[in-house]
N, C-alpha and C. Protein backbone atom coordinates (compact mmCIF):
# COMPACT_ATOMS: atom_id res chain seq x y z
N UNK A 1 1.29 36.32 25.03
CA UNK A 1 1.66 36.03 26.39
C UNK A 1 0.84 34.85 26.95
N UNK A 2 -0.54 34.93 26.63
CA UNK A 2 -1.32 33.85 27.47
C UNK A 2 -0.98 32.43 26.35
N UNK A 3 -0.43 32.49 25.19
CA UNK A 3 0.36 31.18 24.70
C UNK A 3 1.35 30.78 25.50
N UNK A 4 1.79 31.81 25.27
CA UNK A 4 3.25 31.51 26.67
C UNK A 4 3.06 30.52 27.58
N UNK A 5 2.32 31.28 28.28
CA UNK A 5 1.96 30.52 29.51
C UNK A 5 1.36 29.43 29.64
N UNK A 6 0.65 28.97 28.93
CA UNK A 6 -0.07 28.16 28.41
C UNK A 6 0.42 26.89 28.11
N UNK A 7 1.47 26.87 27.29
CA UNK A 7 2.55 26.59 26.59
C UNK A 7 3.25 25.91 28.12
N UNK A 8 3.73 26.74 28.74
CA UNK A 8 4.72 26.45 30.36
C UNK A 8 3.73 25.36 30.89
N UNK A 9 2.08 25.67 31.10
CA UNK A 9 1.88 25.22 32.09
C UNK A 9 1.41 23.89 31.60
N UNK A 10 1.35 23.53 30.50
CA UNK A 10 1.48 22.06 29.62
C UNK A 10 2.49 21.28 29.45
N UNK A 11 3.50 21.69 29.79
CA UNK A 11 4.98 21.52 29.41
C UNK A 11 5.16 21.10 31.10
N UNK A 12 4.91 21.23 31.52
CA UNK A 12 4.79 21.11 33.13
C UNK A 12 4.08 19.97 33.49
N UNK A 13 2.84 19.98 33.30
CA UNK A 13 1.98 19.17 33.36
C UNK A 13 2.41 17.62 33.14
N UNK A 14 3.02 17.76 31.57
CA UNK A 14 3.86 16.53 30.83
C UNK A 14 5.05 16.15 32.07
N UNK A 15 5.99 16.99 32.49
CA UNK A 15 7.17 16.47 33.11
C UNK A 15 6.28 16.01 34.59
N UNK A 16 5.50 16.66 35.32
CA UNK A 16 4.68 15.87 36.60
C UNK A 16 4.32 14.69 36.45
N UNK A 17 4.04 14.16 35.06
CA UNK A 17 2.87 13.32 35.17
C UNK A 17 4.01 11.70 33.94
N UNK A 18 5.27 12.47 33.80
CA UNK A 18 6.13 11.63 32.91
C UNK A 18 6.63 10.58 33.82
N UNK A 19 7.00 10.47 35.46
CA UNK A 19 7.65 9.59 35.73
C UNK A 19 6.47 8.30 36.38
N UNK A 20 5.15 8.80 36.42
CA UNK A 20 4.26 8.20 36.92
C UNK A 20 3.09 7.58 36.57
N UNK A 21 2.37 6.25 36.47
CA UNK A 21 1.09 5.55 36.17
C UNK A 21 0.33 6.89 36.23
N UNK A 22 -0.55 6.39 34.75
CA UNK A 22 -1.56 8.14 34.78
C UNK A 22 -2.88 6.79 34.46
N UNK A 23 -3.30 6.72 36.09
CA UNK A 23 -5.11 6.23 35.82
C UNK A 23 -5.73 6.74 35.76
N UNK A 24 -6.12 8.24 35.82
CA UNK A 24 -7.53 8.60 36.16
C UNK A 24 -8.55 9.14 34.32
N UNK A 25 -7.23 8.43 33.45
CA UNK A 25 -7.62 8.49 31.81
C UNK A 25 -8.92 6.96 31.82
N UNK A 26 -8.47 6.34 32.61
CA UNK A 26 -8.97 4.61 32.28
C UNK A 26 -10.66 4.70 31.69
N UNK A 27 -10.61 4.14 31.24
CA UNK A 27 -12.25 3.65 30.56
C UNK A 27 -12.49 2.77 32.05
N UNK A 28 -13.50 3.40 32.41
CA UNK A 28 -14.04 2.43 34.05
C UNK A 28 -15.40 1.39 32.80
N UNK A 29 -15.09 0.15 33.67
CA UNK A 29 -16.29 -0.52 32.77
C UNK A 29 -17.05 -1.56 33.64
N UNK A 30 -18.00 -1.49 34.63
CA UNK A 30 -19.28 -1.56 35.60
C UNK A 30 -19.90 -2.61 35.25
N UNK A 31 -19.91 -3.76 35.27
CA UNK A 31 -21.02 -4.59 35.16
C UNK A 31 -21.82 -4.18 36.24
N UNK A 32 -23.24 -4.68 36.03
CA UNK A 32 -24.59 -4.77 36.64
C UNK A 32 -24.00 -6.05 37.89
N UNK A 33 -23.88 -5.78 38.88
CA UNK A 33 -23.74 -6.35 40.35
C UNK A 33 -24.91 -7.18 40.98
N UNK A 34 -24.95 -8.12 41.54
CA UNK A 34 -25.61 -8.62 42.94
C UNK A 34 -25.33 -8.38 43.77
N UNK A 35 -23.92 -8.35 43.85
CA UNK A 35 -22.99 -8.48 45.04
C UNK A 35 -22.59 -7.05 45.90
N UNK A 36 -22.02 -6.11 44.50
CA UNK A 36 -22.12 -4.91 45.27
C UNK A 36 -22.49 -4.28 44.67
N UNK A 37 -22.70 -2.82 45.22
CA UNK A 37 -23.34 -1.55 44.70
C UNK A 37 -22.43 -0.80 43.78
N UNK A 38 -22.39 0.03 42.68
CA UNK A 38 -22.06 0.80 41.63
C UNK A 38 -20.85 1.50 42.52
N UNK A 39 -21.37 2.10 43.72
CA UNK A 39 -20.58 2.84 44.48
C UNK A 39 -19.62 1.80 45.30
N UNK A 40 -19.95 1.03 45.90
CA UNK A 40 -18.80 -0.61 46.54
C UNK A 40 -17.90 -0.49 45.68
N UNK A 41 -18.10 -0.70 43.92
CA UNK A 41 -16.86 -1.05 42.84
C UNK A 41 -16.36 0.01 42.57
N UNK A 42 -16.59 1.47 42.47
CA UNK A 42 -16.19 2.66 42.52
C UNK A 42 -15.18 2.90 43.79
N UNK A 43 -14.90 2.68 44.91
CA UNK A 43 -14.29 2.32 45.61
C UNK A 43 -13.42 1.63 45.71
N UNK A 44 -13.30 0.21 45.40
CA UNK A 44 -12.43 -0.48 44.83
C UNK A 44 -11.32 0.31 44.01
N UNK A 45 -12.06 0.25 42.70
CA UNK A 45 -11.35 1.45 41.87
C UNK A 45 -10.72 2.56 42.45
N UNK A 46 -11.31 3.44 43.03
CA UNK A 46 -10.64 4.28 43.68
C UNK A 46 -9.37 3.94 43.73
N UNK A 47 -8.82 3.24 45.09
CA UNK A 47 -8.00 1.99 45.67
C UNK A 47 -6.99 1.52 44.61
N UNK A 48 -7.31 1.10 43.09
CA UNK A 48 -6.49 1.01 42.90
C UNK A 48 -6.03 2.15 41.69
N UNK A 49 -7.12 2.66 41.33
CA UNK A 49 -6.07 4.45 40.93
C UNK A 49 -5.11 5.02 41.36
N UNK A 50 -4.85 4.78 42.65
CA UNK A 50 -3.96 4.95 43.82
C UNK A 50 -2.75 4.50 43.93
N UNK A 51 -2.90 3.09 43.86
CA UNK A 51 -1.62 2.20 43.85
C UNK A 51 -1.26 3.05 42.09
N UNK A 52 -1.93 2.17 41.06
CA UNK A 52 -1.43 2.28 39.72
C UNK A 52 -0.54 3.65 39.57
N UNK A 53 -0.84 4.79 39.91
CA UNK A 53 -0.37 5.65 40.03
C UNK A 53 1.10 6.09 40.39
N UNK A 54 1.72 4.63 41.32
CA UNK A 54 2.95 4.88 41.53
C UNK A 54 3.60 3.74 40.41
N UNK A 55 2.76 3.65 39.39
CA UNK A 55 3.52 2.95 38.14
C UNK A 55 4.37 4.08 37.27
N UNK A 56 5.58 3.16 37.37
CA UNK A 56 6.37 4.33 36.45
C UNK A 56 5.99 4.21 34.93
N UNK A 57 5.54 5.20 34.24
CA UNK A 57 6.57 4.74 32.90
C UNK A 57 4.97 4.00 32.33
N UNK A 58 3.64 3.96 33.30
CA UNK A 58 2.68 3.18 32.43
C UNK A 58 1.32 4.53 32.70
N UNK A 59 0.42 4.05 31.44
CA UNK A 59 -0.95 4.30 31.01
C UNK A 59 -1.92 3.36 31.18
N UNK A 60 -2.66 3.89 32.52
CA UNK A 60 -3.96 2.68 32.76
C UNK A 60 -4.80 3.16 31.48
N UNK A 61 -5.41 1.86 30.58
CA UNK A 61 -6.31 1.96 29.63
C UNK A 61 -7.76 1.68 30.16
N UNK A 62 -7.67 0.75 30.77
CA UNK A 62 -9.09 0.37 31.17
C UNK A 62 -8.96 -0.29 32.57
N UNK A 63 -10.14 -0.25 33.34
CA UNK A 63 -10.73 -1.21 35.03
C UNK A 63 -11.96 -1.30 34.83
N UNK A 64 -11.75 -2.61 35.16
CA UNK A 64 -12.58 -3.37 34.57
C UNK A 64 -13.11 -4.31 36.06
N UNK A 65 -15.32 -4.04 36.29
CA UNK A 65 -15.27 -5.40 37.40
C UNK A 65 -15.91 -6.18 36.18
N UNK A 66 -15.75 -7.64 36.08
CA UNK A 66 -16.25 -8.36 35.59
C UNK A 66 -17.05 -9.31 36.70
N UNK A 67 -18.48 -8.95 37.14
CA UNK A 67 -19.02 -9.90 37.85
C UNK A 67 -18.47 -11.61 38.14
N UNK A 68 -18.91 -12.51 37.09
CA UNK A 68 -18.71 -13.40 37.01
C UNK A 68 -16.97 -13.89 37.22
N UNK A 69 -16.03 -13.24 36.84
CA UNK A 69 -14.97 -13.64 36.87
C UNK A 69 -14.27 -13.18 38.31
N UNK A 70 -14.70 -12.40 38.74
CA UNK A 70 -14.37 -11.91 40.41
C UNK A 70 -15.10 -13.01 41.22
N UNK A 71 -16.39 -12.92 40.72
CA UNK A 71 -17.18 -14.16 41.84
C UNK A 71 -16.55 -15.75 41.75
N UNK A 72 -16.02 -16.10 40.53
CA UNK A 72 -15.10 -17.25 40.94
C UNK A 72 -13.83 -17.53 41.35
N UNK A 73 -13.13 -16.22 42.17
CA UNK A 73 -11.88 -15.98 42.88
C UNK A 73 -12.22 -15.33 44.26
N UNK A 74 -13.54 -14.34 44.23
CA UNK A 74 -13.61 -13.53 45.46
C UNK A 74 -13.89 -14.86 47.03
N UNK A 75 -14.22 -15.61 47.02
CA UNK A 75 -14.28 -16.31 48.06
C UNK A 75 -12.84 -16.56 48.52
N UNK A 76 -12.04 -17.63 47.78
CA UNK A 76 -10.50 -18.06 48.03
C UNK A 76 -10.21 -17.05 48.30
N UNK A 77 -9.93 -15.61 48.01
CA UNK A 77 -8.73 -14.24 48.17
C UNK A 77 -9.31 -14.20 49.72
N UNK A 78 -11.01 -13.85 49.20
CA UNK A 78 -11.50 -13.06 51.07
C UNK A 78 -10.63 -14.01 52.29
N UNK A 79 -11.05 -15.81 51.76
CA UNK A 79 -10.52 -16.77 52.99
C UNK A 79 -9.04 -16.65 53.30
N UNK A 80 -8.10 -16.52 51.88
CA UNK A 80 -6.73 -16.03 52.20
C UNK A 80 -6.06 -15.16 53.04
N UNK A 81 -7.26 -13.89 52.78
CA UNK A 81 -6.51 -12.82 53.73
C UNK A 81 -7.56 -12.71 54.95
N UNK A 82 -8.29 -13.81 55.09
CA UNK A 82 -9.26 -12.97 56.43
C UNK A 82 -10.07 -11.94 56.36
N UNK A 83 -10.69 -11.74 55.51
CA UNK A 83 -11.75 -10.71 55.18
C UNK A 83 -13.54 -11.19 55.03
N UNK A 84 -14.18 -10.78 55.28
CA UNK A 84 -15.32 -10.78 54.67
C UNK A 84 -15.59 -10.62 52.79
N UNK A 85 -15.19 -10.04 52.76
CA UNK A 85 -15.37 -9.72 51.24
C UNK A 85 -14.44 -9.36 50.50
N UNK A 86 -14.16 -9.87 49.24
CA UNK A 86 -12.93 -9.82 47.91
C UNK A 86 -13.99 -9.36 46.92
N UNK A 87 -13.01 -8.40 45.80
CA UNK A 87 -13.55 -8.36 44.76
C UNK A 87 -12.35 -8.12 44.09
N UNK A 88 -11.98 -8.85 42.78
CA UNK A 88 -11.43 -8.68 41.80
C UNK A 88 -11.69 -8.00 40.78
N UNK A 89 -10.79 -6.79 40.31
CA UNK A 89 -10.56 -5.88 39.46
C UNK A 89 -9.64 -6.09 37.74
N UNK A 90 -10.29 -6.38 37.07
CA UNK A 90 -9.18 -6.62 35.70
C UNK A 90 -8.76 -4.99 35.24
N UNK A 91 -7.40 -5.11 34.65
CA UNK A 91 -7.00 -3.99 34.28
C UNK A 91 -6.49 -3.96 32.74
N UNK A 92 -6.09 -3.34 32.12
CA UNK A 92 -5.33 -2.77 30.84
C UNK A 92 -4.51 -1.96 30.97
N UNK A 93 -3.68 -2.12 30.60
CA UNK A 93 -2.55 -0.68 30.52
C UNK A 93 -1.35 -0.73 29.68
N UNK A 94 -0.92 0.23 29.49
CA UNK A 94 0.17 0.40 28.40
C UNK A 94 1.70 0.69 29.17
N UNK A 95 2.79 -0.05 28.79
CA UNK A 95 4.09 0.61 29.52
C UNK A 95 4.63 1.25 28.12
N UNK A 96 4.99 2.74 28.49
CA UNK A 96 5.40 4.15 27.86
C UNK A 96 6.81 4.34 27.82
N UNK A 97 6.84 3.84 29.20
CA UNK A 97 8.56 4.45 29.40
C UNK A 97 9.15 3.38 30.19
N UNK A 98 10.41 3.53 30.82
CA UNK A 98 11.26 2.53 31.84
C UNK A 98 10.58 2.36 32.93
N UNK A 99 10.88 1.07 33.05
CA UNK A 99 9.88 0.50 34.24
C UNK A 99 10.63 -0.80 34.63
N UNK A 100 11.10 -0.79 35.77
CA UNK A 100 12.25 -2.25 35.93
C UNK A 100 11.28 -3.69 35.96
N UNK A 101 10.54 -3.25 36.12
CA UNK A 101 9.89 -5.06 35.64
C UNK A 101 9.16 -5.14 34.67
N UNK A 102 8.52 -4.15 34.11
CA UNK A 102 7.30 -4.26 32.84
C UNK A 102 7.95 -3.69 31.66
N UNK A 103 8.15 -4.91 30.34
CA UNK A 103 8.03 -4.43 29.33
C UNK A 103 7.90 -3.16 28.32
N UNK A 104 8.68 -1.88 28.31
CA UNK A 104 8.22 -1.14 27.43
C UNK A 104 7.50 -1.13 25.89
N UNK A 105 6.59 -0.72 25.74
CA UNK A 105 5.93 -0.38 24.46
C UNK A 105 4.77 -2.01 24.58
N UNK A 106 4.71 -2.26 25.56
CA UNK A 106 3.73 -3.51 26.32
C UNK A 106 2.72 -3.02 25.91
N UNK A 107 1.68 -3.74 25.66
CA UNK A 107 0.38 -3.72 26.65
C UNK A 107 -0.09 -5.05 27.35
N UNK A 108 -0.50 -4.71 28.76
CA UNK A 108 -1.08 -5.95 29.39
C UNK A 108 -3.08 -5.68 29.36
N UNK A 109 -3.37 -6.77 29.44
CA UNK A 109 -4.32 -6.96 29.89
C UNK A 109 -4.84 -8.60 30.72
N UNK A 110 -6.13 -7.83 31.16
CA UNK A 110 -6.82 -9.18 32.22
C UNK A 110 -5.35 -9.06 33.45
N UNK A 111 -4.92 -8.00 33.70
CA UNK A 111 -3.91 -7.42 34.87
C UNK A 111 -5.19 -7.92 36.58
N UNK A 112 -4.99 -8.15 37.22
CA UNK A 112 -5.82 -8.33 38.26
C UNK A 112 -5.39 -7.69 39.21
N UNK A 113 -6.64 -7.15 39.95
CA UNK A 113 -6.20 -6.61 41.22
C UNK A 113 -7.05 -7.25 42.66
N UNK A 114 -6.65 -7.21 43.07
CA UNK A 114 -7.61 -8.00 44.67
C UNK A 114 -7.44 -7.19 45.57
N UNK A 115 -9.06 -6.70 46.24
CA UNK A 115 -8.90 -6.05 47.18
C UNK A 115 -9.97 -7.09 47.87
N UNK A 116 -10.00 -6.74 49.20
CA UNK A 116 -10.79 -7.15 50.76
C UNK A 116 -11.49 -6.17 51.60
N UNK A 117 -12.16 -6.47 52.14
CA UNK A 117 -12.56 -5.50 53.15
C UNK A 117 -13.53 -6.97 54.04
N UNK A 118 -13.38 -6.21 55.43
CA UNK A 118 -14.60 -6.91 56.41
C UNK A 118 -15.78 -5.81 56.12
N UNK A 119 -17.13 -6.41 55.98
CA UNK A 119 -18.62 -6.26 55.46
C UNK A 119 -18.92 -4.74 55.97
N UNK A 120 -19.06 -3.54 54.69
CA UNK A 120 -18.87 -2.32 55.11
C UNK A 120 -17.92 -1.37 55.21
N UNK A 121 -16.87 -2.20 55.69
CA UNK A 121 -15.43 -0.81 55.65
C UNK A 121 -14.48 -0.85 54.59
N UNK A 122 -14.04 -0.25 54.50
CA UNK A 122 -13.13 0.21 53.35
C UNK A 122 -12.27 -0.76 52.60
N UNK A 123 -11.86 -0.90 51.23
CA UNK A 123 -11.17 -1.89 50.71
C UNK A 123 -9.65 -1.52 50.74
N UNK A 124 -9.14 -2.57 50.81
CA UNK A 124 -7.54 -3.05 51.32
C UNK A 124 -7.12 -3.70 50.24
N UNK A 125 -6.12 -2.74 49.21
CA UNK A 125 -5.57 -3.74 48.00
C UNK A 125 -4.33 -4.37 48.40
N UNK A 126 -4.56 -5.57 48.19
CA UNK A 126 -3.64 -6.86 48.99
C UNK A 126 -2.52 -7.24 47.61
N UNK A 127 -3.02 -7.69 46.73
CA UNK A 127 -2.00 -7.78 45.27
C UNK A 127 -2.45 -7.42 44.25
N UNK A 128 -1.61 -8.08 43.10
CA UNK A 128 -1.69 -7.46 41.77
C UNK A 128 -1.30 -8.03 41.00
N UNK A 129 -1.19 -8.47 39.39
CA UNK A 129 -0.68 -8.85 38.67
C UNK A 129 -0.94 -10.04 37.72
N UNK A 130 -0.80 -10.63 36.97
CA UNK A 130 -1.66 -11.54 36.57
C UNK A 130 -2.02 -13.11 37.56
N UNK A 131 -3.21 -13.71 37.32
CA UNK A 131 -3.56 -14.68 38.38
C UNK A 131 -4.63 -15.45 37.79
């Protein structure tokens, strides 16, 4: 009986999680910061676990901050959107299933994400995609 069930509640699990981006598998990968704190880029992340999540049909592999490569975009994005502060996010991920714009049996990487915030409050993911 407790196979049974077991069995159901895996089988379940699979159909919840079949039509939708599954991030919270991702390899998180942290460079050592100046700029922000462990917890600042954890946040970020957060943010975009969130969005990715309404990806159909894909597997986040990895998020990624790469210091150096955010710090030579985070100024232009912040001035673009009016923010105090940008940080750029690289991603990985796999497309699994149907997805009207992404490639099945894909993988992308160096995927970017840009978020903002004014100094202190919460980050605002503005786009996405390669850049």
């Amino acid at each position: 009986m407790k196979k049974i069930l077991a069995a159901i509640v895996a089988a379940a699990l699979v159909f919840c999680l079949s039509g939708c981006g599954i991030p919270f598998t991702a390899k998180k990968i942290i460079e050592d910061s100046d700029i922000y704190s462990k917890r600042d880029i954890e946040k970020a992340m957060n943010r975009v676990y969130s969005q990715f999540a309404l990806f159909e049909g894909c597997a986040l592999l990895e998020l990624e901050y790469d210091e150096e490569y955010s710090k030579e975009r985070m100024c232009d994005w912040a001035e673009n959107y009016g923010a105090d502060e940008a940080i750029v996010l690289l991603s990985k991920f796999y497309v699994y299933g149907e997805n009207g714009s992404l490639a099945q049996g894909e993988t992308y990487s160096k995927w970017n994400w840009v978020l903002v915030r004014d100094k202190g409050g919460f980050w605002e993911l503005k786009t996405w995609g390669y850049g």
